[in-house]
Protein backbone atom coordinates (compact mmCIF):
# COMPACT_ATOMS: atom_id res chain seq x y z
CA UNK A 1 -5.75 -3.59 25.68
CA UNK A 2 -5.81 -1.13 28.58
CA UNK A 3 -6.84 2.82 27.23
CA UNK A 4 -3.85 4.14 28.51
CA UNK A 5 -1.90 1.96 26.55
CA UNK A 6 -3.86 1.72 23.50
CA UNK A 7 -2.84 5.29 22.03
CA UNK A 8 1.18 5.10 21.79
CA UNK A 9 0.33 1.85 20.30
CA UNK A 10 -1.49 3.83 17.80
CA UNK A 11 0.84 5.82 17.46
CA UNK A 12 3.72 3.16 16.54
CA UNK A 13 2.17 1.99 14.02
CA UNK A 14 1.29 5.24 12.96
CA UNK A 15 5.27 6.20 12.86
CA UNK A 16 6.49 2.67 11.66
CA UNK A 17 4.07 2.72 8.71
CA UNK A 18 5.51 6.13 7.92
CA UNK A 19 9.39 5.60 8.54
CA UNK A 20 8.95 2.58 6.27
CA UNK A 21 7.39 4.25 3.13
CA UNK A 22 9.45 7.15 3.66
CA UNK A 23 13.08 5.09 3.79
CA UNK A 24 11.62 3.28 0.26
CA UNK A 25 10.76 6.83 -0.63
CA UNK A 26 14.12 7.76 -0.07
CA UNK A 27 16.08 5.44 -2.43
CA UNK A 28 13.37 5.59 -5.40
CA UNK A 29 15.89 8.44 -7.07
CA UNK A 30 18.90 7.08 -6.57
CA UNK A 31 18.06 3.32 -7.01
CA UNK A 32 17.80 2.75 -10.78
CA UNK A 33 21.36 5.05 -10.94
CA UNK A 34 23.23 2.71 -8.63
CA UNK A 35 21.77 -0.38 -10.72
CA UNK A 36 23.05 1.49 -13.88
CA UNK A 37 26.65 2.10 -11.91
CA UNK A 38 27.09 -1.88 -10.90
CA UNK A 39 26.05 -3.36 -14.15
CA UNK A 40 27.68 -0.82 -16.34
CA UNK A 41 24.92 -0.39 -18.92
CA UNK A 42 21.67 1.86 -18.73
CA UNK A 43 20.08 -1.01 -21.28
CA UNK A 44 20.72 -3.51 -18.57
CA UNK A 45 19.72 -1.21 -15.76
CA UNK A 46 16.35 -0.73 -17.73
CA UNK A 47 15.71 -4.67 -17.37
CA UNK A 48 17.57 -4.94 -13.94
CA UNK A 49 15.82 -2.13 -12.70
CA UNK A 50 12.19 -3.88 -13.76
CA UNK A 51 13.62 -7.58 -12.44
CA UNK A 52 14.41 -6.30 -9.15
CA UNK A 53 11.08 -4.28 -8.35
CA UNK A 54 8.95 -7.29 -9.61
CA UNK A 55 10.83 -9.74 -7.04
CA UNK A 56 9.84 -7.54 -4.31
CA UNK A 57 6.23 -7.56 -5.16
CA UNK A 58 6.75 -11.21 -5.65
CA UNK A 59 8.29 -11.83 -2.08
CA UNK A 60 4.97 -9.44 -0.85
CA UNK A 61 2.81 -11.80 -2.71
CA UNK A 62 4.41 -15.32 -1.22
CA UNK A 63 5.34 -13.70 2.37
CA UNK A 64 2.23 -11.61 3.38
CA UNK A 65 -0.14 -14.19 4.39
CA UNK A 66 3.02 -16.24 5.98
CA UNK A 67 3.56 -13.07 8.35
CA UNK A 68 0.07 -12.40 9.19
CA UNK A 69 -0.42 -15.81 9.80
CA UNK A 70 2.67 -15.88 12.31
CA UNK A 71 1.12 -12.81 13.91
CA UNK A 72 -2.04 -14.66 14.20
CA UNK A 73 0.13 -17.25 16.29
CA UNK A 74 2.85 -15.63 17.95
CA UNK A 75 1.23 -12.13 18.05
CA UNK A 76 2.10 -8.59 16.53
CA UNK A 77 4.69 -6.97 18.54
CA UNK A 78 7.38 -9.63 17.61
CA UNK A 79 6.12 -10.08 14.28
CA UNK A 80 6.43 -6.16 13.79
CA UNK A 81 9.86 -5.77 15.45
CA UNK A 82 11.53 -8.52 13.80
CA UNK A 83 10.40 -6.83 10.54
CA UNK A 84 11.44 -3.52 11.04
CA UNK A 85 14.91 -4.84 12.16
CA UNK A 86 14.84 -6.72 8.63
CA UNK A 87 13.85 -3.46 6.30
CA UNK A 88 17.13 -1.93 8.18
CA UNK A 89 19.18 -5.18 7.32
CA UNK A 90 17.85 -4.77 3.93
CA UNK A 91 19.12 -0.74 3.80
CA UNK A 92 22.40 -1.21 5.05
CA UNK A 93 23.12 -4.48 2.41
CA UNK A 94 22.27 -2.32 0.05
CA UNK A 95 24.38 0.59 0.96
CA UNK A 96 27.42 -1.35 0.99
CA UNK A 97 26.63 -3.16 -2.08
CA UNK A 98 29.62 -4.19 -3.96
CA UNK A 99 27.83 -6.00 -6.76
CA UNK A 100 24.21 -6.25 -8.20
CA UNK A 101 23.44 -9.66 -6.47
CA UNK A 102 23.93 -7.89 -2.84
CA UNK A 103 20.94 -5.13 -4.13
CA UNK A 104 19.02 -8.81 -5.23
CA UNK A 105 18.95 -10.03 -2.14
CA UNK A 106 18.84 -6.52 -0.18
CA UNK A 107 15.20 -6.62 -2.41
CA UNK A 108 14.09 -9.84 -1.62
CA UNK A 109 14.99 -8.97 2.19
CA UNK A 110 12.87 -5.49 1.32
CA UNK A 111 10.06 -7.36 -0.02
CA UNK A 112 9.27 -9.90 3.07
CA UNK A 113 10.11 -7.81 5.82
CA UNK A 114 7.79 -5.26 3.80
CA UNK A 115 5.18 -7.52 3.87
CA UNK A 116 5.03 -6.95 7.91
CA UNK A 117 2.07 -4.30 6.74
CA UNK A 118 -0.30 -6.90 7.34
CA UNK A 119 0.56 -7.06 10.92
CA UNK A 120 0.22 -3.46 11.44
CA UNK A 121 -3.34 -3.41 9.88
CA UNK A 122 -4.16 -6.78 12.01
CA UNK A 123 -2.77 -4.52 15.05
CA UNK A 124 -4.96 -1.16 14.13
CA UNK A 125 -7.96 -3.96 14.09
CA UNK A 126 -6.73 -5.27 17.42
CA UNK A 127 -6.71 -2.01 19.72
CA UNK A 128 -9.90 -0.03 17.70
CA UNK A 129 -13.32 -0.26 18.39
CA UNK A 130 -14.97 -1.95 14.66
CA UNK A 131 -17.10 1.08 14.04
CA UNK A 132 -13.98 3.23 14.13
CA UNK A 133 -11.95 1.00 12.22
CA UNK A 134 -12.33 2.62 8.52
CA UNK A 135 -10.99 5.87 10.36
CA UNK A 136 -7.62 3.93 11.73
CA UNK A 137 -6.86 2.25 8.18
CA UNK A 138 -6.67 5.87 7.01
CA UNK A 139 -4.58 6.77 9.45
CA UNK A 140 -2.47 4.02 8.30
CA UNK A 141 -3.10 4.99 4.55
CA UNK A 142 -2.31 9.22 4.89
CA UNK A 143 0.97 7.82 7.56
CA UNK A 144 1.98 5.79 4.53
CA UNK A 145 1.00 9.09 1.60
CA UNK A 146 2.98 11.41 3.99
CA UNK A 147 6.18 9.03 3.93
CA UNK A 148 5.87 8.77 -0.14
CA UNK A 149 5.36 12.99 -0.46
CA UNK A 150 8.42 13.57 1.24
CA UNK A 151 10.47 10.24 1.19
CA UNK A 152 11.41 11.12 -2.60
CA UNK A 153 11.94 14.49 -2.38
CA UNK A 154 14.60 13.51 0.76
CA UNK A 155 15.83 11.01 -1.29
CA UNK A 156 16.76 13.60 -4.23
CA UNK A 157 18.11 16.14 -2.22
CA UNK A 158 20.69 13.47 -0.73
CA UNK A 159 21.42 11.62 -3.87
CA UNK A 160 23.14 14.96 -4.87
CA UNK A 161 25.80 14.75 -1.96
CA UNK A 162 25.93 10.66 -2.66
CA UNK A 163 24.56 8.06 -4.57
CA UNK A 164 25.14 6.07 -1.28
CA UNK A 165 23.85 8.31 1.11
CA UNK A 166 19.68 7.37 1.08
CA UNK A 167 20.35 4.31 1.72
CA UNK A 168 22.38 4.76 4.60
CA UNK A 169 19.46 7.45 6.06
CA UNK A 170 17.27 4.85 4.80
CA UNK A 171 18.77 2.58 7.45
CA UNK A 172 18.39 5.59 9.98
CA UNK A 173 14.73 5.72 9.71
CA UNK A 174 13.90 1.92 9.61
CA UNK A 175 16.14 1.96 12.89
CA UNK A 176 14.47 4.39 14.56
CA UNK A 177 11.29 2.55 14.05
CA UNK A 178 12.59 -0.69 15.61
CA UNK A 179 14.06 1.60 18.52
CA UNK A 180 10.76 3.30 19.03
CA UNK A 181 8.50 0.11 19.23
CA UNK A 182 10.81 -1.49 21.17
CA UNK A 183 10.56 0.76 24.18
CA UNK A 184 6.68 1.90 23.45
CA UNK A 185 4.47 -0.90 21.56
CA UNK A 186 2.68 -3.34 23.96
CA UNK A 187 1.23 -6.94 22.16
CA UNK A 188 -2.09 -6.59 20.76
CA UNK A 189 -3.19 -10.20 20.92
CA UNK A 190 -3.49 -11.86 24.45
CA UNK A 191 -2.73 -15.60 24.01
CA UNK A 192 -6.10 -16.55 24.39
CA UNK A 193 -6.89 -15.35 21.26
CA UNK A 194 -4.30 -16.48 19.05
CA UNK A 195 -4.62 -18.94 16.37
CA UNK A 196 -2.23 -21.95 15.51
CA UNK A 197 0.24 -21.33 12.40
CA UNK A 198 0.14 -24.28 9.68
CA UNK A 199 2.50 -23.46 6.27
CA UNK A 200 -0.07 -24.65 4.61
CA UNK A 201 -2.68 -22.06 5.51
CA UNK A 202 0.10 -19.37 5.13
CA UNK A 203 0.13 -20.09 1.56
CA UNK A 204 -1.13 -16.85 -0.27
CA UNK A 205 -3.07 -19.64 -2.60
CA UNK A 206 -4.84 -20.56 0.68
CA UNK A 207 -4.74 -17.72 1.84
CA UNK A 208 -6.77 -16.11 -0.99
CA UNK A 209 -8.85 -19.20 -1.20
CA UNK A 210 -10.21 -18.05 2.24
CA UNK A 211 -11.09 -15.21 1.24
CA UNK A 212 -12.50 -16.26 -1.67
CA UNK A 213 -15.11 -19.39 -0.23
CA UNK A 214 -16.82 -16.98 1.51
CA UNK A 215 -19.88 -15.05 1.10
CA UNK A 216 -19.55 -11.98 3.10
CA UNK A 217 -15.84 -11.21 2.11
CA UNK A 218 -15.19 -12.45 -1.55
CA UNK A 219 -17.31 -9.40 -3.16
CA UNK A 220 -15.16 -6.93 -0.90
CA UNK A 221 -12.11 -8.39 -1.94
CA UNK A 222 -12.59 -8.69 -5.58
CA UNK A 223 -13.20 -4.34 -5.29
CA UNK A 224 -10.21 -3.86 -3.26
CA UNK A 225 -8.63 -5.83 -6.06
CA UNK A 226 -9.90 -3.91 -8.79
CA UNK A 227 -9.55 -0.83 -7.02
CA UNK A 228 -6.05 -1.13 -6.70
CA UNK A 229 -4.79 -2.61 -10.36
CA UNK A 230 -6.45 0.23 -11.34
CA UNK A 231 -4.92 2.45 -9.19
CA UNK A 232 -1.47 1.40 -10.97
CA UNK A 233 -2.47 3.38 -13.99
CA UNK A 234 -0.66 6.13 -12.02
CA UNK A 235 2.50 4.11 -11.87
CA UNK A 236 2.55 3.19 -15.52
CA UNK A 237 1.21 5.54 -18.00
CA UNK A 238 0.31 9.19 -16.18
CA UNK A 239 3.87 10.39 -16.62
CA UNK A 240 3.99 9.16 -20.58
CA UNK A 241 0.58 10.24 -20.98
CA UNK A 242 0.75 13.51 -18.86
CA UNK A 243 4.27 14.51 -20.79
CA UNK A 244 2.90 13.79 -24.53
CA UNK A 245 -0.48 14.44 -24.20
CA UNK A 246 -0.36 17.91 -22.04
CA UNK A 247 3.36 18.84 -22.51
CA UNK A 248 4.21 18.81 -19.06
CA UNK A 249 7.03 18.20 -18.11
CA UNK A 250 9.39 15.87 -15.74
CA UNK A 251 9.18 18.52 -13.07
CA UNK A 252 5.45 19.62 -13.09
CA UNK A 253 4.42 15.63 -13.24
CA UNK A 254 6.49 15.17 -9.79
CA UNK A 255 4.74 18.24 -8.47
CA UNK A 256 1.19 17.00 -9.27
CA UNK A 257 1.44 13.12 -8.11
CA UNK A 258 3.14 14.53 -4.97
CA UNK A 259 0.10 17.14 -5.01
CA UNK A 260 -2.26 13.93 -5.67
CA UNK A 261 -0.31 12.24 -2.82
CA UNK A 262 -1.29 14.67 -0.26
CA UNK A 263 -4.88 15.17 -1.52
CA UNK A 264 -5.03 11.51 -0.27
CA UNK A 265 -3.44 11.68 2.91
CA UNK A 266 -6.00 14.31 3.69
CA UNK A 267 -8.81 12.09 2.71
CA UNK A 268 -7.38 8.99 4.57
CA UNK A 269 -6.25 11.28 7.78
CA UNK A 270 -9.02 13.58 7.97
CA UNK A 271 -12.33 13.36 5.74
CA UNK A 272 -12.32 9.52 5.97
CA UNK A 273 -13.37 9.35 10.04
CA UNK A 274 -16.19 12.02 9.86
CA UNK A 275 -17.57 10.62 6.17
CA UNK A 276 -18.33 6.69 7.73
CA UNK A 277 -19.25 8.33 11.12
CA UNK A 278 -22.00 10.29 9.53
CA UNK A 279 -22.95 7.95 6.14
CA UNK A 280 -21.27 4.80 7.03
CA UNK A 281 -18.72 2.51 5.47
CA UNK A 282 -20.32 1.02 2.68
CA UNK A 283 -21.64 4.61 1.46
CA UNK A 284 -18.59 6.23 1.79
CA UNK A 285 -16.57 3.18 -0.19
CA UNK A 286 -19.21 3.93 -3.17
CA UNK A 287 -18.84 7.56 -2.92
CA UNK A 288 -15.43 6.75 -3.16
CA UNK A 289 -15.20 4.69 -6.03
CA UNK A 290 -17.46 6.91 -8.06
CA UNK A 291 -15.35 10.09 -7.71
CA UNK A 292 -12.39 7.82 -8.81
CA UNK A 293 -13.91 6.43 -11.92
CA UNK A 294 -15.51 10.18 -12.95
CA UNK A 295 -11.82 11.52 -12.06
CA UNK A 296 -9.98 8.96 -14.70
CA UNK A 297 -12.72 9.87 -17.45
CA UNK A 298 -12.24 13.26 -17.60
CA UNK A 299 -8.48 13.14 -17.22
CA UNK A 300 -8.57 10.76 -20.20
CA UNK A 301 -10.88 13.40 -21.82
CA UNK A 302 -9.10 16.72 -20.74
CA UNK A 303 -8.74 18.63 -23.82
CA UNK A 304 -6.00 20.73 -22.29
CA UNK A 305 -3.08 20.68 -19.33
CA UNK A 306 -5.12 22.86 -17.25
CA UNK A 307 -8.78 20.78 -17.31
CA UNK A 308 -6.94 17.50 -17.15
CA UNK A 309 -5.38 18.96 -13.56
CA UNK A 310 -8.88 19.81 -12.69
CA UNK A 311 -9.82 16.59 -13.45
CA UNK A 312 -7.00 14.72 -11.19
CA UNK A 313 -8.82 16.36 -7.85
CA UNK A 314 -11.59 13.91 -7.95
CA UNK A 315 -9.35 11.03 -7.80
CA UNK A 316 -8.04 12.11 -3.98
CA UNK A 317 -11.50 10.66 -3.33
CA UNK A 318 -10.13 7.14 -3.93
CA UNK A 319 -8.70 7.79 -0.69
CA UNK A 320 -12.15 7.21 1.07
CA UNK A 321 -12.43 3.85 -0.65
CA UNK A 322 -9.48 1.49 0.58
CA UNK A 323 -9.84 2.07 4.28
CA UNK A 324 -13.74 1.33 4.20
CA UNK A 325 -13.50 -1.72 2.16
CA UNK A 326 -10.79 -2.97 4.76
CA UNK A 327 -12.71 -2.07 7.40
CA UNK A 328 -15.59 -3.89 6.27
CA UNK A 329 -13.63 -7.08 5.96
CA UNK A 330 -11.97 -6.92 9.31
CA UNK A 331 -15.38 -6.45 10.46
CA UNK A 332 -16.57 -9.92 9.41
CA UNK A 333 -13.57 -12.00 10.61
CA UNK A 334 -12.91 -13.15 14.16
CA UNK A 335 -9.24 -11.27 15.96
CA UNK A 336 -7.61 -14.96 15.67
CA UNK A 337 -7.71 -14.81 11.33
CA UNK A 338 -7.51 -10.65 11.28
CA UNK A 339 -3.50 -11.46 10.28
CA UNK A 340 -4.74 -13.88 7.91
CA UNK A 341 -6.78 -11.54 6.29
CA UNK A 342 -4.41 -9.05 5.80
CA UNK A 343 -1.92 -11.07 4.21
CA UNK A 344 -4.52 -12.07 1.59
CA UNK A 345 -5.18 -8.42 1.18
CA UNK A 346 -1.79 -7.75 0.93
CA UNK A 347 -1.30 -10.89 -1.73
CA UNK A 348 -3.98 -9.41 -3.94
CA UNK A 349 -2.26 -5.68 -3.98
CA UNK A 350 0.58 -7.76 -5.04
CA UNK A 351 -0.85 -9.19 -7.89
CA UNK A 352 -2.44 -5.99 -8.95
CA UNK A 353 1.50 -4.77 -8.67
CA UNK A 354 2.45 -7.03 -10.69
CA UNK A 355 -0.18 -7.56 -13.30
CA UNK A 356 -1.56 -4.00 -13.28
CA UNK A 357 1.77 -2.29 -14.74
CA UNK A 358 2.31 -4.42 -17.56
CA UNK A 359 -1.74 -4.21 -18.42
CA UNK A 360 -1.86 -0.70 -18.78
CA UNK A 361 1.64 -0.26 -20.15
CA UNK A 362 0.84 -2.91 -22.80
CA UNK A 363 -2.78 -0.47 -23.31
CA UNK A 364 -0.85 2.88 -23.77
CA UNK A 365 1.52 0.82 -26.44
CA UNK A 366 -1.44 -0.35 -28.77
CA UNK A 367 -3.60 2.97 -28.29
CA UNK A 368 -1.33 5.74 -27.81
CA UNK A 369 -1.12 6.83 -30.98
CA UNK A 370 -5.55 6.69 -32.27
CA UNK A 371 -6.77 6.72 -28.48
CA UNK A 372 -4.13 7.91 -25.71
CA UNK A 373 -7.17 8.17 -23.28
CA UNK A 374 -7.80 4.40 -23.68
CA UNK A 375 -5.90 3.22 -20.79
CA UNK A 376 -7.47 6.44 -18.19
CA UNK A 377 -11.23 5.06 -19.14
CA UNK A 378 -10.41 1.12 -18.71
CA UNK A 379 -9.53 2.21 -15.22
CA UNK A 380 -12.74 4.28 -14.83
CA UNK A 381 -14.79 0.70 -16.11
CA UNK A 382 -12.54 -1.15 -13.62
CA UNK A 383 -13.90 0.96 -11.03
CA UNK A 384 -17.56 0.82 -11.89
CA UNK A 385 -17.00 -3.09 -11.41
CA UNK A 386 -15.32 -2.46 -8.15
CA UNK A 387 -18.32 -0.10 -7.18
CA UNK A 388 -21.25 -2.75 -8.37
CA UNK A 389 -18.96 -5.60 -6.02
CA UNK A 390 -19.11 -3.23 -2.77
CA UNK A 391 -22.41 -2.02 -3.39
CA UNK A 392 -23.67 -6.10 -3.30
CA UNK A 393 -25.04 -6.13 0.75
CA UNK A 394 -24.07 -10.00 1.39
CA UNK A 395 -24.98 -11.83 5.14
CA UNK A 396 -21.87 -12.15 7.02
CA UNK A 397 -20.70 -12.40 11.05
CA UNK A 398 -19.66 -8.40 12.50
CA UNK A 399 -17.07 -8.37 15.39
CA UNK A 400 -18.16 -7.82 18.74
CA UNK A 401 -17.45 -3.99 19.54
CA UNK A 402 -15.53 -4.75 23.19
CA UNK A 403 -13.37 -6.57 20.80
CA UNK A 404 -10.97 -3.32 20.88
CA UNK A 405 -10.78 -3.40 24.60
CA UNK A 406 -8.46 -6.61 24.63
């Protein structure tokens, strides 16, 4: 890809990665309310609120490798634009929806077209150099940390003028994106480097089975597994444990995961380019990884509110970790399977979506009571397993540097 075009490419993804965390952002307030409003009960919002959040994982799971593998084929920009037009379908079902079914399928709309984050992580690969790589997946990662800091807080301040009303903003934003890349974002992929598209290699079984029979990526992949199921200890149990445990309340929780949230955007959009430039990827994951597990032991340890705050800073260096490990994998994988790969990484955060939840939910119900802490150092052993499988140095093919230059 020519320079000149290169950075408003950048810079699409940048925003599209962004407008599409911050329009889910948006409707995380008012969503479980408008479930509760169409089917009438807050016991049957409870299940239909769960029901509805694990289909959209589950259409990540099944759809990921399908669109990277279509963006392997056909190339990004249509695979990104037909997405983003999708996500705005999705919003503007579920504005208008007159009965819980229309919110089902508005979901299962959200989830595939959600899945399109594969192709913009095969696109970052596309247009940067591989030694710079770990520095764009940040960029990707604090874009997507500064859409879920302020998406919510949007999100509550409109659900007060209507329960309606995020969703129809919602729509705005995921508009705007398609708008944008469809004046500014040039294809990634010249046609001589595309790949043919089979279902059956689109499967997210095959899919993770490619990953998987080899060397040089299955160790990476198995710690940006484990780094992310137990990353959804913060989804599950921080808020139960942080409100009994510490006594905070509803309020000061919000403030500190939105306080964690931009901790990490720092560390994906600033720290992470100078840390690999100076000690490289693989050092950088560890350092990482380490920081993450020490964070969760201490929090699980804090005697009081104010040390187990102190102990939440470490965890920002998490941040460090995910853009590394992904940039070692794209490293090792030629531009045709780069959407490939992404939709197997994207089918394993899935499963860690999924699975990860109910693990540490079903922890906090057997230990809350003798150990509340339990669940805070699982995750910290999780990590030390994800820091022993990136720290393995395994053989394995590096992409050519002009490889950016298209």
């Amino acid at each position: 890809m020519d320079n000149a075009l290169r950075q408003p490419a950048i810079w699409m993804v940048l925003v599209a990665a962004f407008l599409d965390m911050m329009a889910m952002g948006i409707v995380m307030p008012v969503l479980p309310g408008l479930i509760e409003d169409l089917t009438g009960s807050l016991a049957a919002a409870g299940i239909w609120t769960g029901v509805i959040g694990s289909l959209w994982a589950l259409m990540q799971f099944v759809c990921a490798p399908i669109i990277g593998g279509l963006s392997d084929r056909f190339g990004r920009r249509p695979v990104i634009l037909i997405s983003t037009a999708g996500l705005t379908l999705d919003w503007v079902l579920m504005a208008l929806a007159p009965t819980l079914w229309w919110l089902v399928i508005g979901r299962i709309i959200g989830g595939i077209t959600s899945a399109s984050a594969t192709a913009l992580f095969a696109y970052m690969a596309d247009v940067t150099a591989p030694e710079r790589r770990a520095r764009a997946f940040g960029l990707i990662g604090a874009a997507i940390s500064a859409g879920f800091v302020l998406g919510p807080a949007i999100g509550g301040i409109l659900g007060e003028m209507s329960p309606r009303l995020p969703f129809w903003v919602a729509a705005g934003f995921s508009g705007a994106a398609f708008f944008y890349g469809l004046i500014v974002l040039p294809e990634s992929l010249p046609p001589g480097r595309r790949s043919p598209f089979t279902w059956r290699s689109a499967s997210p079984v095959t899919a993770l089975r490619m990953v998987a029979g080899r060397r040089e990526l299955s160790r990476l992949a198995l710690s940006v597994f484990l780094l992310t199921f137990s990353h959804r200890l913060f989804m599950t149990i921080f808020v139960l444990f942080a409100g009994h445990q510490h006594g905070l309340s509803t309020l000061q929780v919000g403030a500190l995961l939105a306080f964690s949230s931009v901790l990490d955007l720092i560390m994906q959009g600033v720290v992470v380019g100078p840390a690999t430039a100076r000690f490289g990827d693989r050092r950088t994951t560890i350092v990482g990884l380490v920081g993450g597990m020490a964070s969760f032991l201490a929090m699980g340890l804090a005697p009081n509110a104010v040390l187990f705050v102190v102990a939440m800073i470490p965890a920002s260096l998490m941040g460090l970790a995910e853009p590394t490990l992904k940039s070692m994998l794209s490293r090792r994988v030629a531009e045709s399977e780069q959407g490939r790969l992404q939709g197997a990484m994207q089918s394993l955060a899935s499963v860690a979506g999924i699975v990860g939840p109910v693990f540490f939910g079903w922890i906090y119900a057997i230990s809350s009571a003798s150990l509340p802490g339990l669940g805070f150092a699982i995750a910290a052993g999780i990590l030390a397993m994800a820091a022993i499988a990136a720290s393995a140095r395994t053989p394995g093919p590096l992409a050519e540097p002009q490889s950016a230059s298209g």
